[in-house]
PDB file of N, CA and C in Angstrom:
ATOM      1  N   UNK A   1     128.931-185.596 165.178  1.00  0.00           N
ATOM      2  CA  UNK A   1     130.256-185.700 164.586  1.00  0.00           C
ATOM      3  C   UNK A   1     131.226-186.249 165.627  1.00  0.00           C
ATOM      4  N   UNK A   2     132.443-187.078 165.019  1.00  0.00           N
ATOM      5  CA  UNK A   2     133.347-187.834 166.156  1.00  0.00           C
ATOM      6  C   UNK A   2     134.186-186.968 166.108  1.00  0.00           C
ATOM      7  N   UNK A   3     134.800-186.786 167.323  1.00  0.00           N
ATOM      8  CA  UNK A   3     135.865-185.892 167.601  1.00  0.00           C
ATOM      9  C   UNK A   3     137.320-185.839 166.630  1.00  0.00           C
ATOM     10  N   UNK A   4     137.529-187.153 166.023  1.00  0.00           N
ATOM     11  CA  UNK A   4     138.405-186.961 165.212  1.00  0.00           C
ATOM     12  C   UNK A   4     137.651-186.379 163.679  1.00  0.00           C
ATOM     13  N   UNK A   5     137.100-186.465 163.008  1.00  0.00           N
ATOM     14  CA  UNK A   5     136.846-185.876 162.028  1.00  0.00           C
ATOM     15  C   UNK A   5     136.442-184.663 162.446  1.00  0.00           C
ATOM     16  N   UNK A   6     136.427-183.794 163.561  1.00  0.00           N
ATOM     17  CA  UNK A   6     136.056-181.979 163.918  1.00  0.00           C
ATOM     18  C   UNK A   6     137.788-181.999 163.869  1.00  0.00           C
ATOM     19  N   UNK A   7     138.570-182.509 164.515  1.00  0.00           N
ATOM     20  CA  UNK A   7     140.049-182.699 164.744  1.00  0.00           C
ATOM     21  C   UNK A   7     140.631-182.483 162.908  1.00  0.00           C
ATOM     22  N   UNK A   8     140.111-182.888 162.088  1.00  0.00           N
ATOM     23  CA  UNK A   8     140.333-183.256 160.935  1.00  0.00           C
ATOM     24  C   UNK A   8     140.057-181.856 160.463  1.00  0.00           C
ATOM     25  N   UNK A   9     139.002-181.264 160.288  1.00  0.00           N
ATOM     26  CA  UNK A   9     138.352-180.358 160.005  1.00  0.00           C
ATOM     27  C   UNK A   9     138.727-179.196 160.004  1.00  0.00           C
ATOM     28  N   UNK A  10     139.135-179.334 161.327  1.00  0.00           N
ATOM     29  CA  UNK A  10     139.820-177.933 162.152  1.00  0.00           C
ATOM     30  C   UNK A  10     141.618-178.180 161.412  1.00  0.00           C
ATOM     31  N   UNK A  11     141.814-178.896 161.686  1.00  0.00           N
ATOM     32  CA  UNK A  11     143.568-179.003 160.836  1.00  0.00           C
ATOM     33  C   UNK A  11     143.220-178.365 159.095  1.00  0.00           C
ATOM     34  N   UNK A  12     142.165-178.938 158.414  1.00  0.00           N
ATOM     35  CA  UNK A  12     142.078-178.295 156.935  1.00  0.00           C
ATOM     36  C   UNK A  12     141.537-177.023 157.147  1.00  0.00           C
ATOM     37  N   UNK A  13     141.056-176.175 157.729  1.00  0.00           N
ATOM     38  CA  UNK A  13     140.251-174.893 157.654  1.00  0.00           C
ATOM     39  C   UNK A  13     141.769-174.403 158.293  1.00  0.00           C
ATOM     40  N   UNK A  14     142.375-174.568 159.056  1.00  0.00           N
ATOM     41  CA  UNK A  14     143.412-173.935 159.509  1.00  0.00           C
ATOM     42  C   UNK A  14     145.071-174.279 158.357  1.00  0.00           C
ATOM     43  N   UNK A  15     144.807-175.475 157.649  1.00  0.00           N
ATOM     44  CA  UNK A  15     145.864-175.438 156.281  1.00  0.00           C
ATOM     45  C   UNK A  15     145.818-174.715 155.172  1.00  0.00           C
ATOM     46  N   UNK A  16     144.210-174.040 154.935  1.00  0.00           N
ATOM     47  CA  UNK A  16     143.500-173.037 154.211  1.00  0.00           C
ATOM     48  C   UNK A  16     144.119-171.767 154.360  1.00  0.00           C
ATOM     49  N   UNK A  17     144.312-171.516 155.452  1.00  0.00           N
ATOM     50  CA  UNK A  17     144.043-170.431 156.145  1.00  0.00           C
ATOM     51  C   UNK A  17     146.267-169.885 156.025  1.00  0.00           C
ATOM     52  N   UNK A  18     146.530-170.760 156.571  1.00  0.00           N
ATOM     53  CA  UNK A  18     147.751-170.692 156.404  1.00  0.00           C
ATOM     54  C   UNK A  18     148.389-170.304 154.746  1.00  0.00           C
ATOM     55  N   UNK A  19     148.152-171.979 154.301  1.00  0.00           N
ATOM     56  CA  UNK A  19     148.593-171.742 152.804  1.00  0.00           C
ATOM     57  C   UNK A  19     148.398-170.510 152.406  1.00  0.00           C
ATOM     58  N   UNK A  20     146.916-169.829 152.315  1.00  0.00           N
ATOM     59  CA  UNK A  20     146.429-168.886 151.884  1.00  0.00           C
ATOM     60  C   UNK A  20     147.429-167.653 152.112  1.00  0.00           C
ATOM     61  N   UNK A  21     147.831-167.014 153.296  1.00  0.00           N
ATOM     62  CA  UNK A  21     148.796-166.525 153.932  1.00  0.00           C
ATOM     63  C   UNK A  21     150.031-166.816 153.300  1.00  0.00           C
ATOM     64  N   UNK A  22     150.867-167.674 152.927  1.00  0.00           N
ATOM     65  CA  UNK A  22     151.969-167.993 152.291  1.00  0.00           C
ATOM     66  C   UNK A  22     152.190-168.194 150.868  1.00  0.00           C
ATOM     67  N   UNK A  23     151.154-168.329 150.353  1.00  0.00           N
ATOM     68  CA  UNK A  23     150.892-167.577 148.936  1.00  0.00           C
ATOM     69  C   UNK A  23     150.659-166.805 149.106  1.00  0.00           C
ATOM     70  N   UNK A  24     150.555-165.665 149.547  1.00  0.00           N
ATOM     71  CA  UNK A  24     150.185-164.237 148.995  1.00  0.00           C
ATOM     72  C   UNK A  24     151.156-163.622 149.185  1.00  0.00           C
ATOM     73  N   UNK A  25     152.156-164.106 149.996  1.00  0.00           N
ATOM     74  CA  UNK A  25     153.333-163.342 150.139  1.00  0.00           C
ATOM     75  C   UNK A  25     154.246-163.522 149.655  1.00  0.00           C
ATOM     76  N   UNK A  26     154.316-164.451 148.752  1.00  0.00           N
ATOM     77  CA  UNK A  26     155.420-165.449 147.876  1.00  0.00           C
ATOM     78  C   UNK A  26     155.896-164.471 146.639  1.00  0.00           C
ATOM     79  N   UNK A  27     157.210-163.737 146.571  1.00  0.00           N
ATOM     80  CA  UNK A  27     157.146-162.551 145.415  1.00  0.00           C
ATOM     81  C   UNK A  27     157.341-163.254 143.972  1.00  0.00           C
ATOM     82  N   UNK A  28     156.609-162.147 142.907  1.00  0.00           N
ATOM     83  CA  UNK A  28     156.523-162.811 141.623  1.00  0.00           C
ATOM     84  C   UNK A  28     157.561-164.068 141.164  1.00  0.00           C
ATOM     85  N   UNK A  29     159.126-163.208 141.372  1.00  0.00           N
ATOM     86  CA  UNK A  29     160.238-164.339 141.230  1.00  0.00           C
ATOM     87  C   UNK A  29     160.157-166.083 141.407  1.00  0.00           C
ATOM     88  N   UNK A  30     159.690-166.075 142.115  1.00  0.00           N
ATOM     89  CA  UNK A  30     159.210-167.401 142.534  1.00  0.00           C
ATOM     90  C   UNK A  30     157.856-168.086 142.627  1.00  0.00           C
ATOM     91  N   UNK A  31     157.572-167.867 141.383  1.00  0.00           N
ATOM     92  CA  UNK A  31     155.874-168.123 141.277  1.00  0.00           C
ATOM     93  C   UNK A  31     156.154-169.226 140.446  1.00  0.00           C
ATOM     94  N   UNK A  32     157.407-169.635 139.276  1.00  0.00           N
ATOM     95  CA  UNK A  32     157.510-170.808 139.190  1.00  0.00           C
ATOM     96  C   UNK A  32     157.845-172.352 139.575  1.00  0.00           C
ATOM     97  N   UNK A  33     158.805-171.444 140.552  1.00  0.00           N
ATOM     98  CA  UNK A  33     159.375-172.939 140.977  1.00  0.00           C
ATOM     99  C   UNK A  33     158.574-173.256 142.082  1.00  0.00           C
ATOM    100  N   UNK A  34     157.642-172.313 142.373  1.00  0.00           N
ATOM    101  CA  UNK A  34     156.285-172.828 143.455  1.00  0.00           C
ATOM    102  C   UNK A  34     155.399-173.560 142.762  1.00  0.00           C
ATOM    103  N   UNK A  35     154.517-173.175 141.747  1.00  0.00           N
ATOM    104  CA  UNK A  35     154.381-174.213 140.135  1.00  0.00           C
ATOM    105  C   UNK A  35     154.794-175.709 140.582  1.00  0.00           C
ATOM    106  N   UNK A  36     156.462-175.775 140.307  1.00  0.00           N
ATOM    107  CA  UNK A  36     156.720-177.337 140.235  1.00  0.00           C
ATOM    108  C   UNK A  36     157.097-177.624 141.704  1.00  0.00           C
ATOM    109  N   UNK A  37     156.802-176.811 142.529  1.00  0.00           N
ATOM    110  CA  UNK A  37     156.343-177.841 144.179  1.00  0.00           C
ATOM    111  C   UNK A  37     155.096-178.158 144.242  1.00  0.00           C
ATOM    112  N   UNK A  38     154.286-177.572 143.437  1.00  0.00           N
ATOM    113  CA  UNK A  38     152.441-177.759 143.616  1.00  0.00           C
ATOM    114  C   UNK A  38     152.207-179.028 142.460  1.00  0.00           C
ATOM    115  N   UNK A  39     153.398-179.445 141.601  1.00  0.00           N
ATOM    116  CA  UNK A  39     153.079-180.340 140.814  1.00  0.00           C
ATOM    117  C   UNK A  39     153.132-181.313 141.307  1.00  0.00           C
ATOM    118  N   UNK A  40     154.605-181.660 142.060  1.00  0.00           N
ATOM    119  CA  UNK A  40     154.524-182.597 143.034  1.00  0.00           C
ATOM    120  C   UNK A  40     154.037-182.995 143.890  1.00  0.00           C
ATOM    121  N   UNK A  41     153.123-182.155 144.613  1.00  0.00           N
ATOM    122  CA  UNK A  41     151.976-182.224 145.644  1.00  0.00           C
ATOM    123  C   UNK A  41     150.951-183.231 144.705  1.00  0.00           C
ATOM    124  N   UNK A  42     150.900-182.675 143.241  1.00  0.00           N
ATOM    125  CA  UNK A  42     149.729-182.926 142.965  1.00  0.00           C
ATOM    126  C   UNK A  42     149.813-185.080 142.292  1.00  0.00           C
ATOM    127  N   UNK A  43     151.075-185.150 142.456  1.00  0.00           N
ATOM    128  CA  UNK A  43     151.869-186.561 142.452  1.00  0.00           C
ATOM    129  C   UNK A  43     151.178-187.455 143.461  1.00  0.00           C
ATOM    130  N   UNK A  44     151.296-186.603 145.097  1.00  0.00           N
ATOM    131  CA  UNK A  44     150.962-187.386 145.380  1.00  0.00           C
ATOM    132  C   UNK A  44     149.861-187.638 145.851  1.00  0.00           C
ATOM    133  N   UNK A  45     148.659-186.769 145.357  1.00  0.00           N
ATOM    134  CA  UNK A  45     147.429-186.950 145.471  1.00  0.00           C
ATOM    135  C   UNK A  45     146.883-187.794 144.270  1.00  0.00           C
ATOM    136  N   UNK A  46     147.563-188.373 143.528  1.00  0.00           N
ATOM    137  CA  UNK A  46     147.213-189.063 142.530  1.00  0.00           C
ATOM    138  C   UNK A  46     147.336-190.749 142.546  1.00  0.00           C
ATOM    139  N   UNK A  47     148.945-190.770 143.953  1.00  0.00           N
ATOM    140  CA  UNK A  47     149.487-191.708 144.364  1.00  0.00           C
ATOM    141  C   UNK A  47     147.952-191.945 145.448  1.00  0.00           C
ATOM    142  N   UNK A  48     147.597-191.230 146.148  1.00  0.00           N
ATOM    143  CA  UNK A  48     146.871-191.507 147.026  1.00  0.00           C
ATOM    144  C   UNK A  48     145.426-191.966 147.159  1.00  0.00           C
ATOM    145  N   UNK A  49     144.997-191.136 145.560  1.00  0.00           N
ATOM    146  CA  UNK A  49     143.913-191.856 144.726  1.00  0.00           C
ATOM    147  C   UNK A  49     143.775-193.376 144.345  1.00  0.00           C
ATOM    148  N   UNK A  50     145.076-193.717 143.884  1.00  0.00           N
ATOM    149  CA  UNK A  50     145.347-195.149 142.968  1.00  0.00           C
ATOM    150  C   UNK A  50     145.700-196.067 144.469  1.00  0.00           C
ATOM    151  N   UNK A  51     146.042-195.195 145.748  1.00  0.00           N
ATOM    152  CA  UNK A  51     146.065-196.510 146.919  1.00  0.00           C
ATOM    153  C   UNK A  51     144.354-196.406 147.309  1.00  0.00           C
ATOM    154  N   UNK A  52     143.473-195.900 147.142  1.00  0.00           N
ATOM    155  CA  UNK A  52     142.324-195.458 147.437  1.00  0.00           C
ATOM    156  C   UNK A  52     141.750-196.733 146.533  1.00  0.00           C
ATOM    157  N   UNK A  53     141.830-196.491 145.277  1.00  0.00           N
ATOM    158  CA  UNK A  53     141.423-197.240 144.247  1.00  0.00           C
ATOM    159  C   UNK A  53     141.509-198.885 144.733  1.00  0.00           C
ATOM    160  N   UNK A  54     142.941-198.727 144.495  1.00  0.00           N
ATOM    161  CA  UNK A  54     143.322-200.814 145.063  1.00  0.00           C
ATOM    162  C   UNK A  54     142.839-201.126 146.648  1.00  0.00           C
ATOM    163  N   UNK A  55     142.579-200.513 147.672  1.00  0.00           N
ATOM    164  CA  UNK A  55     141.556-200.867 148.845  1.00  0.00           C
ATOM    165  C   UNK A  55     140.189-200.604 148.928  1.00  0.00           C
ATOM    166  N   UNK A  56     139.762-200.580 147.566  1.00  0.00           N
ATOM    167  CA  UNK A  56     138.121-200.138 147.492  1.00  0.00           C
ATOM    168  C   UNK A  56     137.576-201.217 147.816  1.00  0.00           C
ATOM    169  N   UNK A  57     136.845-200.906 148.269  1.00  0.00           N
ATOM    170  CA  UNK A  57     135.765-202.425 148.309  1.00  0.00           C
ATOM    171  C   UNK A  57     133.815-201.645 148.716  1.00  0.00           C
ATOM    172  N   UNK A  58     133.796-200.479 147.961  1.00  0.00           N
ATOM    173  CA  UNK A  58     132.188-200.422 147.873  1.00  0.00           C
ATOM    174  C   UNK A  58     132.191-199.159 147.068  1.00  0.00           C
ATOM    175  N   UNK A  59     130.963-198.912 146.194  1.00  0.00           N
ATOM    176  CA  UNK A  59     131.350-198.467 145.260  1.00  0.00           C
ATOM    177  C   UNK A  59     131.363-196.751 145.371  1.00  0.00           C
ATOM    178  N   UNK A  60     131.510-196.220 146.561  1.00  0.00           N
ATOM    179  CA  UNK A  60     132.011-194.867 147.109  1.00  0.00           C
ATOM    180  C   UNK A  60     133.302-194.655 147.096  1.00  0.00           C
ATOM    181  N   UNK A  61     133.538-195.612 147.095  1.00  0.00           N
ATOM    182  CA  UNK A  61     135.166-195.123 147.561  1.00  0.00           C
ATOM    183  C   UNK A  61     136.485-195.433 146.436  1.00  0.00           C
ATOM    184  N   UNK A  62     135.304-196.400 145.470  1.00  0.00           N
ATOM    185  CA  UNK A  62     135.738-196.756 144.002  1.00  0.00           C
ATOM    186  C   UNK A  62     135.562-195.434 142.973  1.00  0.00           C
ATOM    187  N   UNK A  63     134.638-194.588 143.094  1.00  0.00           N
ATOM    188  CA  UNK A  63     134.007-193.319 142.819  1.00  0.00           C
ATOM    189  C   UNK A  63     134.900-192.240 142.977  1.00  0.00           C
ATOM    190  N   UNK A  64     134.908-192.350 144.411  1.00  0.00           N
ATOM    191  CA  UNK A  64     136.088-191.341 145.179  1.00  0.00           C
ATOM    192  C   UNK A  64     137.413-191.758 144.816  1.00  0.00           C
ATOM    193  N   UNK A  65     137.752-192.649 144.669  1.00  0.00           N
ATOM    194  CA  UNK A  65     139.289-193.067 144.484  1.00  0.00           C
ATOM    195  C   UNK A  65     139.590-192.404 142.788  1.00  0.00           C
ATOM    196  N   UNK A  66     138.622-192.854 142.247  1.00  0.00           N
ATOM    197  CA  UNK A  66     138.651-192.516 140.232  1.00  0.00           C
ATOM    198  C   UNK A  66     138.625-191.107 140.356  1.00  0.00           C
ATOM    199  N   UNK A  67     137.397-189.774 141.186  1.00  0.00           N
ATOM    200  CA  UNK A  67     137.530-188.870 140.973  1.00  0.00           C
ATOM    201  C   UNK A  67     138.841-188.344 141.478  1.00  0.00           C
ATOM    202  N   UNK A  68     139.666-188.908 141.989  1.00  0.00           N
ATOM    203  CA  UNK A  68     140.775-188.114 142.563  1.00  0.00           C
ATOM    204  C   UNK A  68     141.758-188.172 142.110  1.00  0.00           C
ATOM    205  N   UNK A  69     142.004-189.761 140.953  1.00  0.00           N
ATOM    206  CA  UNK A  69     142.957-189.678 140.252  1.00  0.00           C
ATOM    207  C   UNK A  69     142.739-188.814 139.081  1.00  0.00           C
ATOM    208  N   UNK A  70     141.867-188.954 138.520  1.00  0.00           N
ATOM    209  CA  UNK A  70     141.351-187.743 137.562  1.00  0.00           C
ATOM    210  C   UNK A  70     141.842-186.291 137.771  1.00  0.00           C
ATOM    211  N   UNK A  71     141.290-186.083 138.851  1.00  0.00           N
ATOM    212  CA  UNK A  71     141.315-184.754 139.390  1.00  0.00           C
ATOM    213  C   UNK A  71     143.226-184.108 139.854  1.00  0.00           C
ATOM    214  N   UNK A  72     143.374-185.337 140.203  1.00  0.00           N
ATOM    215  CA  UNK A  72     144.566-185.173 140.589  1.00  0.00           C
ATOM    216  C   UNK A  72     145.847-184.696 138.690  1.00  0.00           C
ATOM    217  N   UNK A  73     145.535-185.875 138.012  1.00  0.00           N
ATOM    218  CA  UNK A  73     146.301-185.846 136.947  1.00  0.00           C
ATOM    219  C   UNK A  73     146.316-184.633 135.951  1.00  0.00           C
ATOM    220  N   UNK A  74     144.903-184.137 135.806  1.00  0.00           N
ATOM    221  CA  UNK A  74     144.568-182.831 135.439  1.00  0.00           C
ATOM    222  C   UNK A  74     145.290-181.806 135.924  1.00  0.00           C
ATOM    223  N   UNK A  75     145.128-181.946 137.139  1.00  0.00           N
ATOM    224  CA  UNK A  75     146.177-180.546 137.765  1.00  0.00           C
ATOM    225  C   UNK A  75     147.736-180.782 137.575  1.00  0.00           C
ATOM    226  N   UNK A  76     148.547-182.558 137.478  1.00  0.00           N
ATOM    227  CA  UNK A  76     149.706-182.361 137.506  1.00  0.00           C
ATOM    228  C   UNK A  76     150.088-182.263 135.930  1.00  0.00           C
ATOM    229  N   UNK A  77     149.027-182.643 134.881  1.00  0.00           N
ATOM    230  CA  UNK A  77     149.643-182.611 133.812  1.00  0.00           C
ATOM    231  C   UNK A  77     149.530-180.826 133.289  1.00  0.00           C
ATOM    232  N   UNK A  78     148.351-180.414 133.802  1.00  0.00           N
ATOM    233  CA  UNK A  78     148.064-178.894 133.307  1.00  0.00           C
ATOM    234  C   UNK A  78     148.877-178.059 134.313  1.00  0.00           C
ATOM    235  N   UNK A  79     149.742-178.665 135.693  1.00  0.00           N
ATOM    236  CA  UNK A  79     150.712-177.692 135.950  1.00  0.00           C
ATOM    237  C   UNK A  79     151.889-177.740 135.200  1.00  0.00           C
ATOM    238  N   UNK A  80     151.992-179.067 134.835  1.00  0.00           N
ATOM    239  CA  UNK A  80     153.546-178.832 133.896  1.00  0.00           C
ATOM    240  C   UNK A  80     153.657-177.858 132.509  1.00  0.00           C
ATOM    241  N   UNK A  81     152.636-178.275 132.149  1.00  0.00           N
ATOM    242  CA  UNK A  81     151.889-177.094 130.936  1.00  0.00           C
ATOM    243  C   UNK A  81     151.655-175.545 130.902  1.00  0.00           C
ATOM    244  N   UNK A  82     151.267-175.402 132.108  1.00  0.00           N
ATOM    245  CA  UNK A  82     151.451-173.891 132.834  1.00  0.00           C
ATOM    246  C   UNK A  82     153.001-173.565 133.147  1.00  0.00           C
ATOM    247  N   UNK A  83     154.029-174.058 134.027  1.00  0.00           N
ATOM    248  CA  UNK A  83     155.180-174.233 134.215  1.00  0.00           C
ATOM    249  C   UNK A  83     156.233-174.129 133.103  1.00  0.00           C
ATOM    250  N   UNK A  84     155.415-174.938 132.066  1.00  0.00           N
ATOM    251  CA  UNK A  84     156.498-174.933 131.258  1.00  0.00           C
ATOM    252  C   UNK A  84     156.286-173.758 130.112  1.00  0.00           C
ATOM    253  N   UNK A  85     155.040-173.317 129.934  1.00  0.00           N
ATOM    254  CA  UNK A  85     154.780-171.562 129.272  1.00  0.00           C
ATOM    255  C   UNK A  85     155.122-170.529 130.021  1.00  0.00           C
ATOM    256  N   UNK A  86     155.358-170.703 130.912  1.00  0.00           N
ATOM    257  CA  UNK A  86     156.091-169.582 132.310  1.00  0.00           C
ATOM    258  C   UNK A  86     157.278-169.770 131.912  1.00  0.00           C
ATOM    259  N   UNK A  87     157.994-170.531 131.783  1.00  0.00           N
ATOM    260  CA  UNK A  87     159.416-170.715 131.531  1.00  0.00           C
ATOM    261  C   UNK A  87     160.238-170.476 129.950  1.00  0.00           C
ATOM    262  N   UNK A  88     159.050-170.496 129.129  1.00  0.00           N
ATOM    263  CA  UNK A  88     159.386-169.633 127.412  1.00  0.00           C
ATOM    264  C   UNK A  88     159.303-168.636 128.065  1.00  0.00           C
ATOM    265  N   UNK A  89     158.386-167.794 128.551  1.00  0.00           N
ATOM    266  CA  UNK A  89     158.686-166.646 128.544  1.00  0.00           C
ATOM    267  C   UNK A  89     160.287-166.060 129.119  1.00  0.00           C
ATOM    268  N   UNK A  90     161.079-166.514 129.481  1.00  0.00           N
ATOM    269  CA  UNK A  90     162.282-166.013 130.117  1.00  0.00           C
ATOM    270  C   UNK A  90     163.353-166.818 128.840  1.00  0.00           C
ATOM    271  N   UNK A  91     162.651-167.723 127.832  1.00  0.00           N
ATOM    272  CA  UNK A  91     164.085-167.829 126.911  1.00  0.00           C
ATOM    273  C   UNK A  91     164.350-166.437 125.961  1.00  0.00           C
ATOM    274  N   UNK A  92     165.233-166.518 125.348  1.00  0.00           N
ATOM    275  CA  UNK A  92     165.775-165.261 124.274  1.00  0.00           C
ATOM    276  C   UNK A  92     164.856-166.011 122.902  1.00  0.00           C
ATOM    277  N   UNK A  93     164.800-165.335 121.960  1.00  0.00           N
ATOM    278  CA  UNK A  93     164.187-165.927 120.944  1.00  0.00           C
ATOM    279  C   UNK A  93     164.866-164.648 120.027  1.00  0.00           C
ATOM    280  N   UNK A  94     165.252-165.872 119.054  1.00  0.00           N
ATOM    281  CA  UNK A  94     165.594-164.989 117.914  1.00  0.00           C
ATOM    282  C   UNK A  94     164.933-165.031 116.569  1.00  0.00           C
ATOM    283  N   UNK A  95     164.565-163.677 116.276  1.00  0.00           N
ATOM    284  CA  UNK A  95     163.944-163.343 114.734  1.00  0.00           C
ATOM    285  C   UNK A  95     164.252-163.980 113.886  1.00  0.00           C
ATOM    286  N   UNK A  96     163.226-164.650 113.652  1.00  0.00           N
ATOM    287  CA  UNK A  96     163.185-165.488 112.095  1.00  0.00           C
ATOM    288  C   UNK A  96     163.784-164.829 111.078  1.00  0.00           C
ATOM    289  N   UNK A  97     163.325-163.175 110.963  1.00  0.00           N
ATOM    290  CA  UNK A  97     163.449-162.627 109.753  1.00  0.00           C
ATOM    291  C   UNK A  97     165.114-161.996 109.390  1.00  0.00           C
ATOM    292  N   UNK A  98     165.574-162.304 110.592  1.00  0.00           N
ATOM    293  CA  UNK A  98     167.312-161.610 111.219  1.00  0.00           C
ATOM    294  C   UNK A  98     168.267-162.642 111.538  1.00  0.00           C
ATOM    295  N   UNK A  99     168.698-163.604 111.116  1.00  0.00           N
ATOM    296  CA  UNK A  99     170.170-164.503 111.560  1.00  0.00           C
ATOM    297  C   UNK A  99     170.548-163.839 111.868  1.00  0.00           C
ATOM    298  N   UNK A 100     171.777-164.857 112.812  1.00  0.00           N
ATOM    299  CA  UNK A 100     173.465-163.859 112.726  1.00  0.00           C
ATOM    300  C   UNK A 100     174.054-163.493 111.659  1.00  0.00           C
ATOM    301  N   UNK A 101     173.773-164.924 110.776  1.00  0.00           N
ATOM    302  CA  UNK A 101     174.736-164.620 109.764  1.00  0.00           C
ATOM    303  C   UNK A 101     174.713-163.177 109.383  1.00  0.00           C
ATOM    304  N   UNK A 102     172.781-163.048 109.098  1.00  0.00           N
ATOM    305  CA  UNK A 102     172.651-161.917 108.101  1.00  0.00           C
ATOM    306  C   UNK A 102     172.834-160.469 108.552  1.00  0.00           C
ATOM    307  N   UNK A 103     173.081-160.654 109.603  1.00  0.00           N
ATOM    308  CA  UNK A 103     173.330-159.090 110.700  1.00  0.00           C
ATOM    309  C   UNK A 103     174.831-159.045 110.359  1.00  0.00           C
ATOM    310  N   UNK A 104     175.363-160.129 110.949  1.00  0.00           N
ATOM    311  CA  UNK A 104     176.743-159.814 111.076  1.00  0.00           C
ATOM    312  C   UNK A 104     177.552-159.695 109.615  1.00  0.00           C
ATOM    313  N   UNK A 105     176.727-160.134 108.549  1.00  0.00           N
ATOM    314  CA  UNK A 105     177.459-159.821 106.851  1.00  0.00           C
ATOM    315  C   UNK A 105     177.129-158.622 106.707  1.00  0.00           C
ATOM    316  N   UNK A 106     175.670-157.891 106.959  1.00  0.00           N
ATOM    317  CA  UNK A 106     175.261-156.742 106.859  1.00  0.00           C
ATOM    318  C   UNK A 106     176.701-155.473 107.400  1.00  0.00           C
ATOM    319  N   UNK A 107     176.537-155.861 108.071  1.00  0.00           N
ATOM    320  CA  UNK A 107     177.307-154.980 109.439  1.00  0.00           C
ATOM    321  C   UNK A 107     178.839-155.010 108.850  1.00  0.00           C
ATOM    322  N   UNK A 108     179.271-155.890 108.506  1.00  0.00           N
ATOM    323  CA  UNK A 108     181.030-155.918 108.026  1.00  0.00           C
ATOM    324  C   UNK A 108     180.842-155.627 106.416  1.00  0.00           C
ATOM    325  N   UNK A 109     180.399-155.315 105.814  1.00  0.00           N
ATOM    326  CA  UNK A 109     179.603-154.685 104.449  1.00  0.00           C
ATOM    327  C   UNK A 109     180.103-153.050 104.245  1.00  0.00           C
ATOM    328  N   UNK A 110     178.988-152.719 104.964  1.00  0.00           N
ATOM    329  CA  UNK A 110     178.858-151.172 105.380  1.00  0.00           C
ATOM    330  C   UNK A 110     180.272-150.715 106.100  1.00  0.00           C
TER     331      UNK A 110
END
C-alpha cells in the first residue's frame, strides 16, 4: 500500500470515529435540521459522482461514478422525504369532524 492511500484510510476510520461521537450527542431537538445538513452532504456526493462520470475513461470508474450517483440521489431524495415527515409531525392539524365554524356556533348556542 502507498503511503497516501494508508494517509487516506487513516483520515476515514478517524471521520467514522468522530462523526460517530457527534451524532450521538446531538439532542433529539435537532435531529431535523441535522436531516437537511446530511441532505446537502448528500448534494454533493452526487455532484462528485456526475464529475466522476464526465472524467471516466474505463469502465470502473464509469461503474463507480453511476453507483454513486444513484446511491447518492437515493439518500438526498429519501432524506427530504424523511425530513419532511419529521416536520408534519410538529404542524397542528385540525379535525375534519370539528370546524371552527362548528365549535364556535355550538358554543354561542348553549
Amino acid at each position: 500500500m502507498s503511503p497516501a492511500l494508508l494517509a487516506e484510510i487513516y483520515v476515514f476510520v478517524l471521520a467514522v470515529f468522530v462523526g460517530f461521537e457527534v451524532i450521538s450527542k446531538v439532542p433529539v431537538v435537532l435531529h431535523t435540521p441535522l436531516m437537511s445538513g446530511t441532505n446537502a452532504i448528500h448534494g454533493i456526493i452526487m455532484l462528485g459522482g456526475v464529475m466522476v462520470l464526465a472524467s471516466a475513461d474505463s469502465p470502473l470508474l464509469v461503474s463507480l461514478g453511476f453507483l454513486a450517483v444513484v446511491l447518492g440521489a437515493m439518500n438526498l431524495f429519501g432524506g427530504f422525504v424523511v425530513t419532511d415527515r419529521m416536520l408534519e409531525m410538529f404542524k397542528r392539524s385540525i379535525s375534519p369532524t370539528c370546524s371552527r365554524r362548528c365549535c364556535s356556533s355550538s358554543a354561542s348556542s348553549s
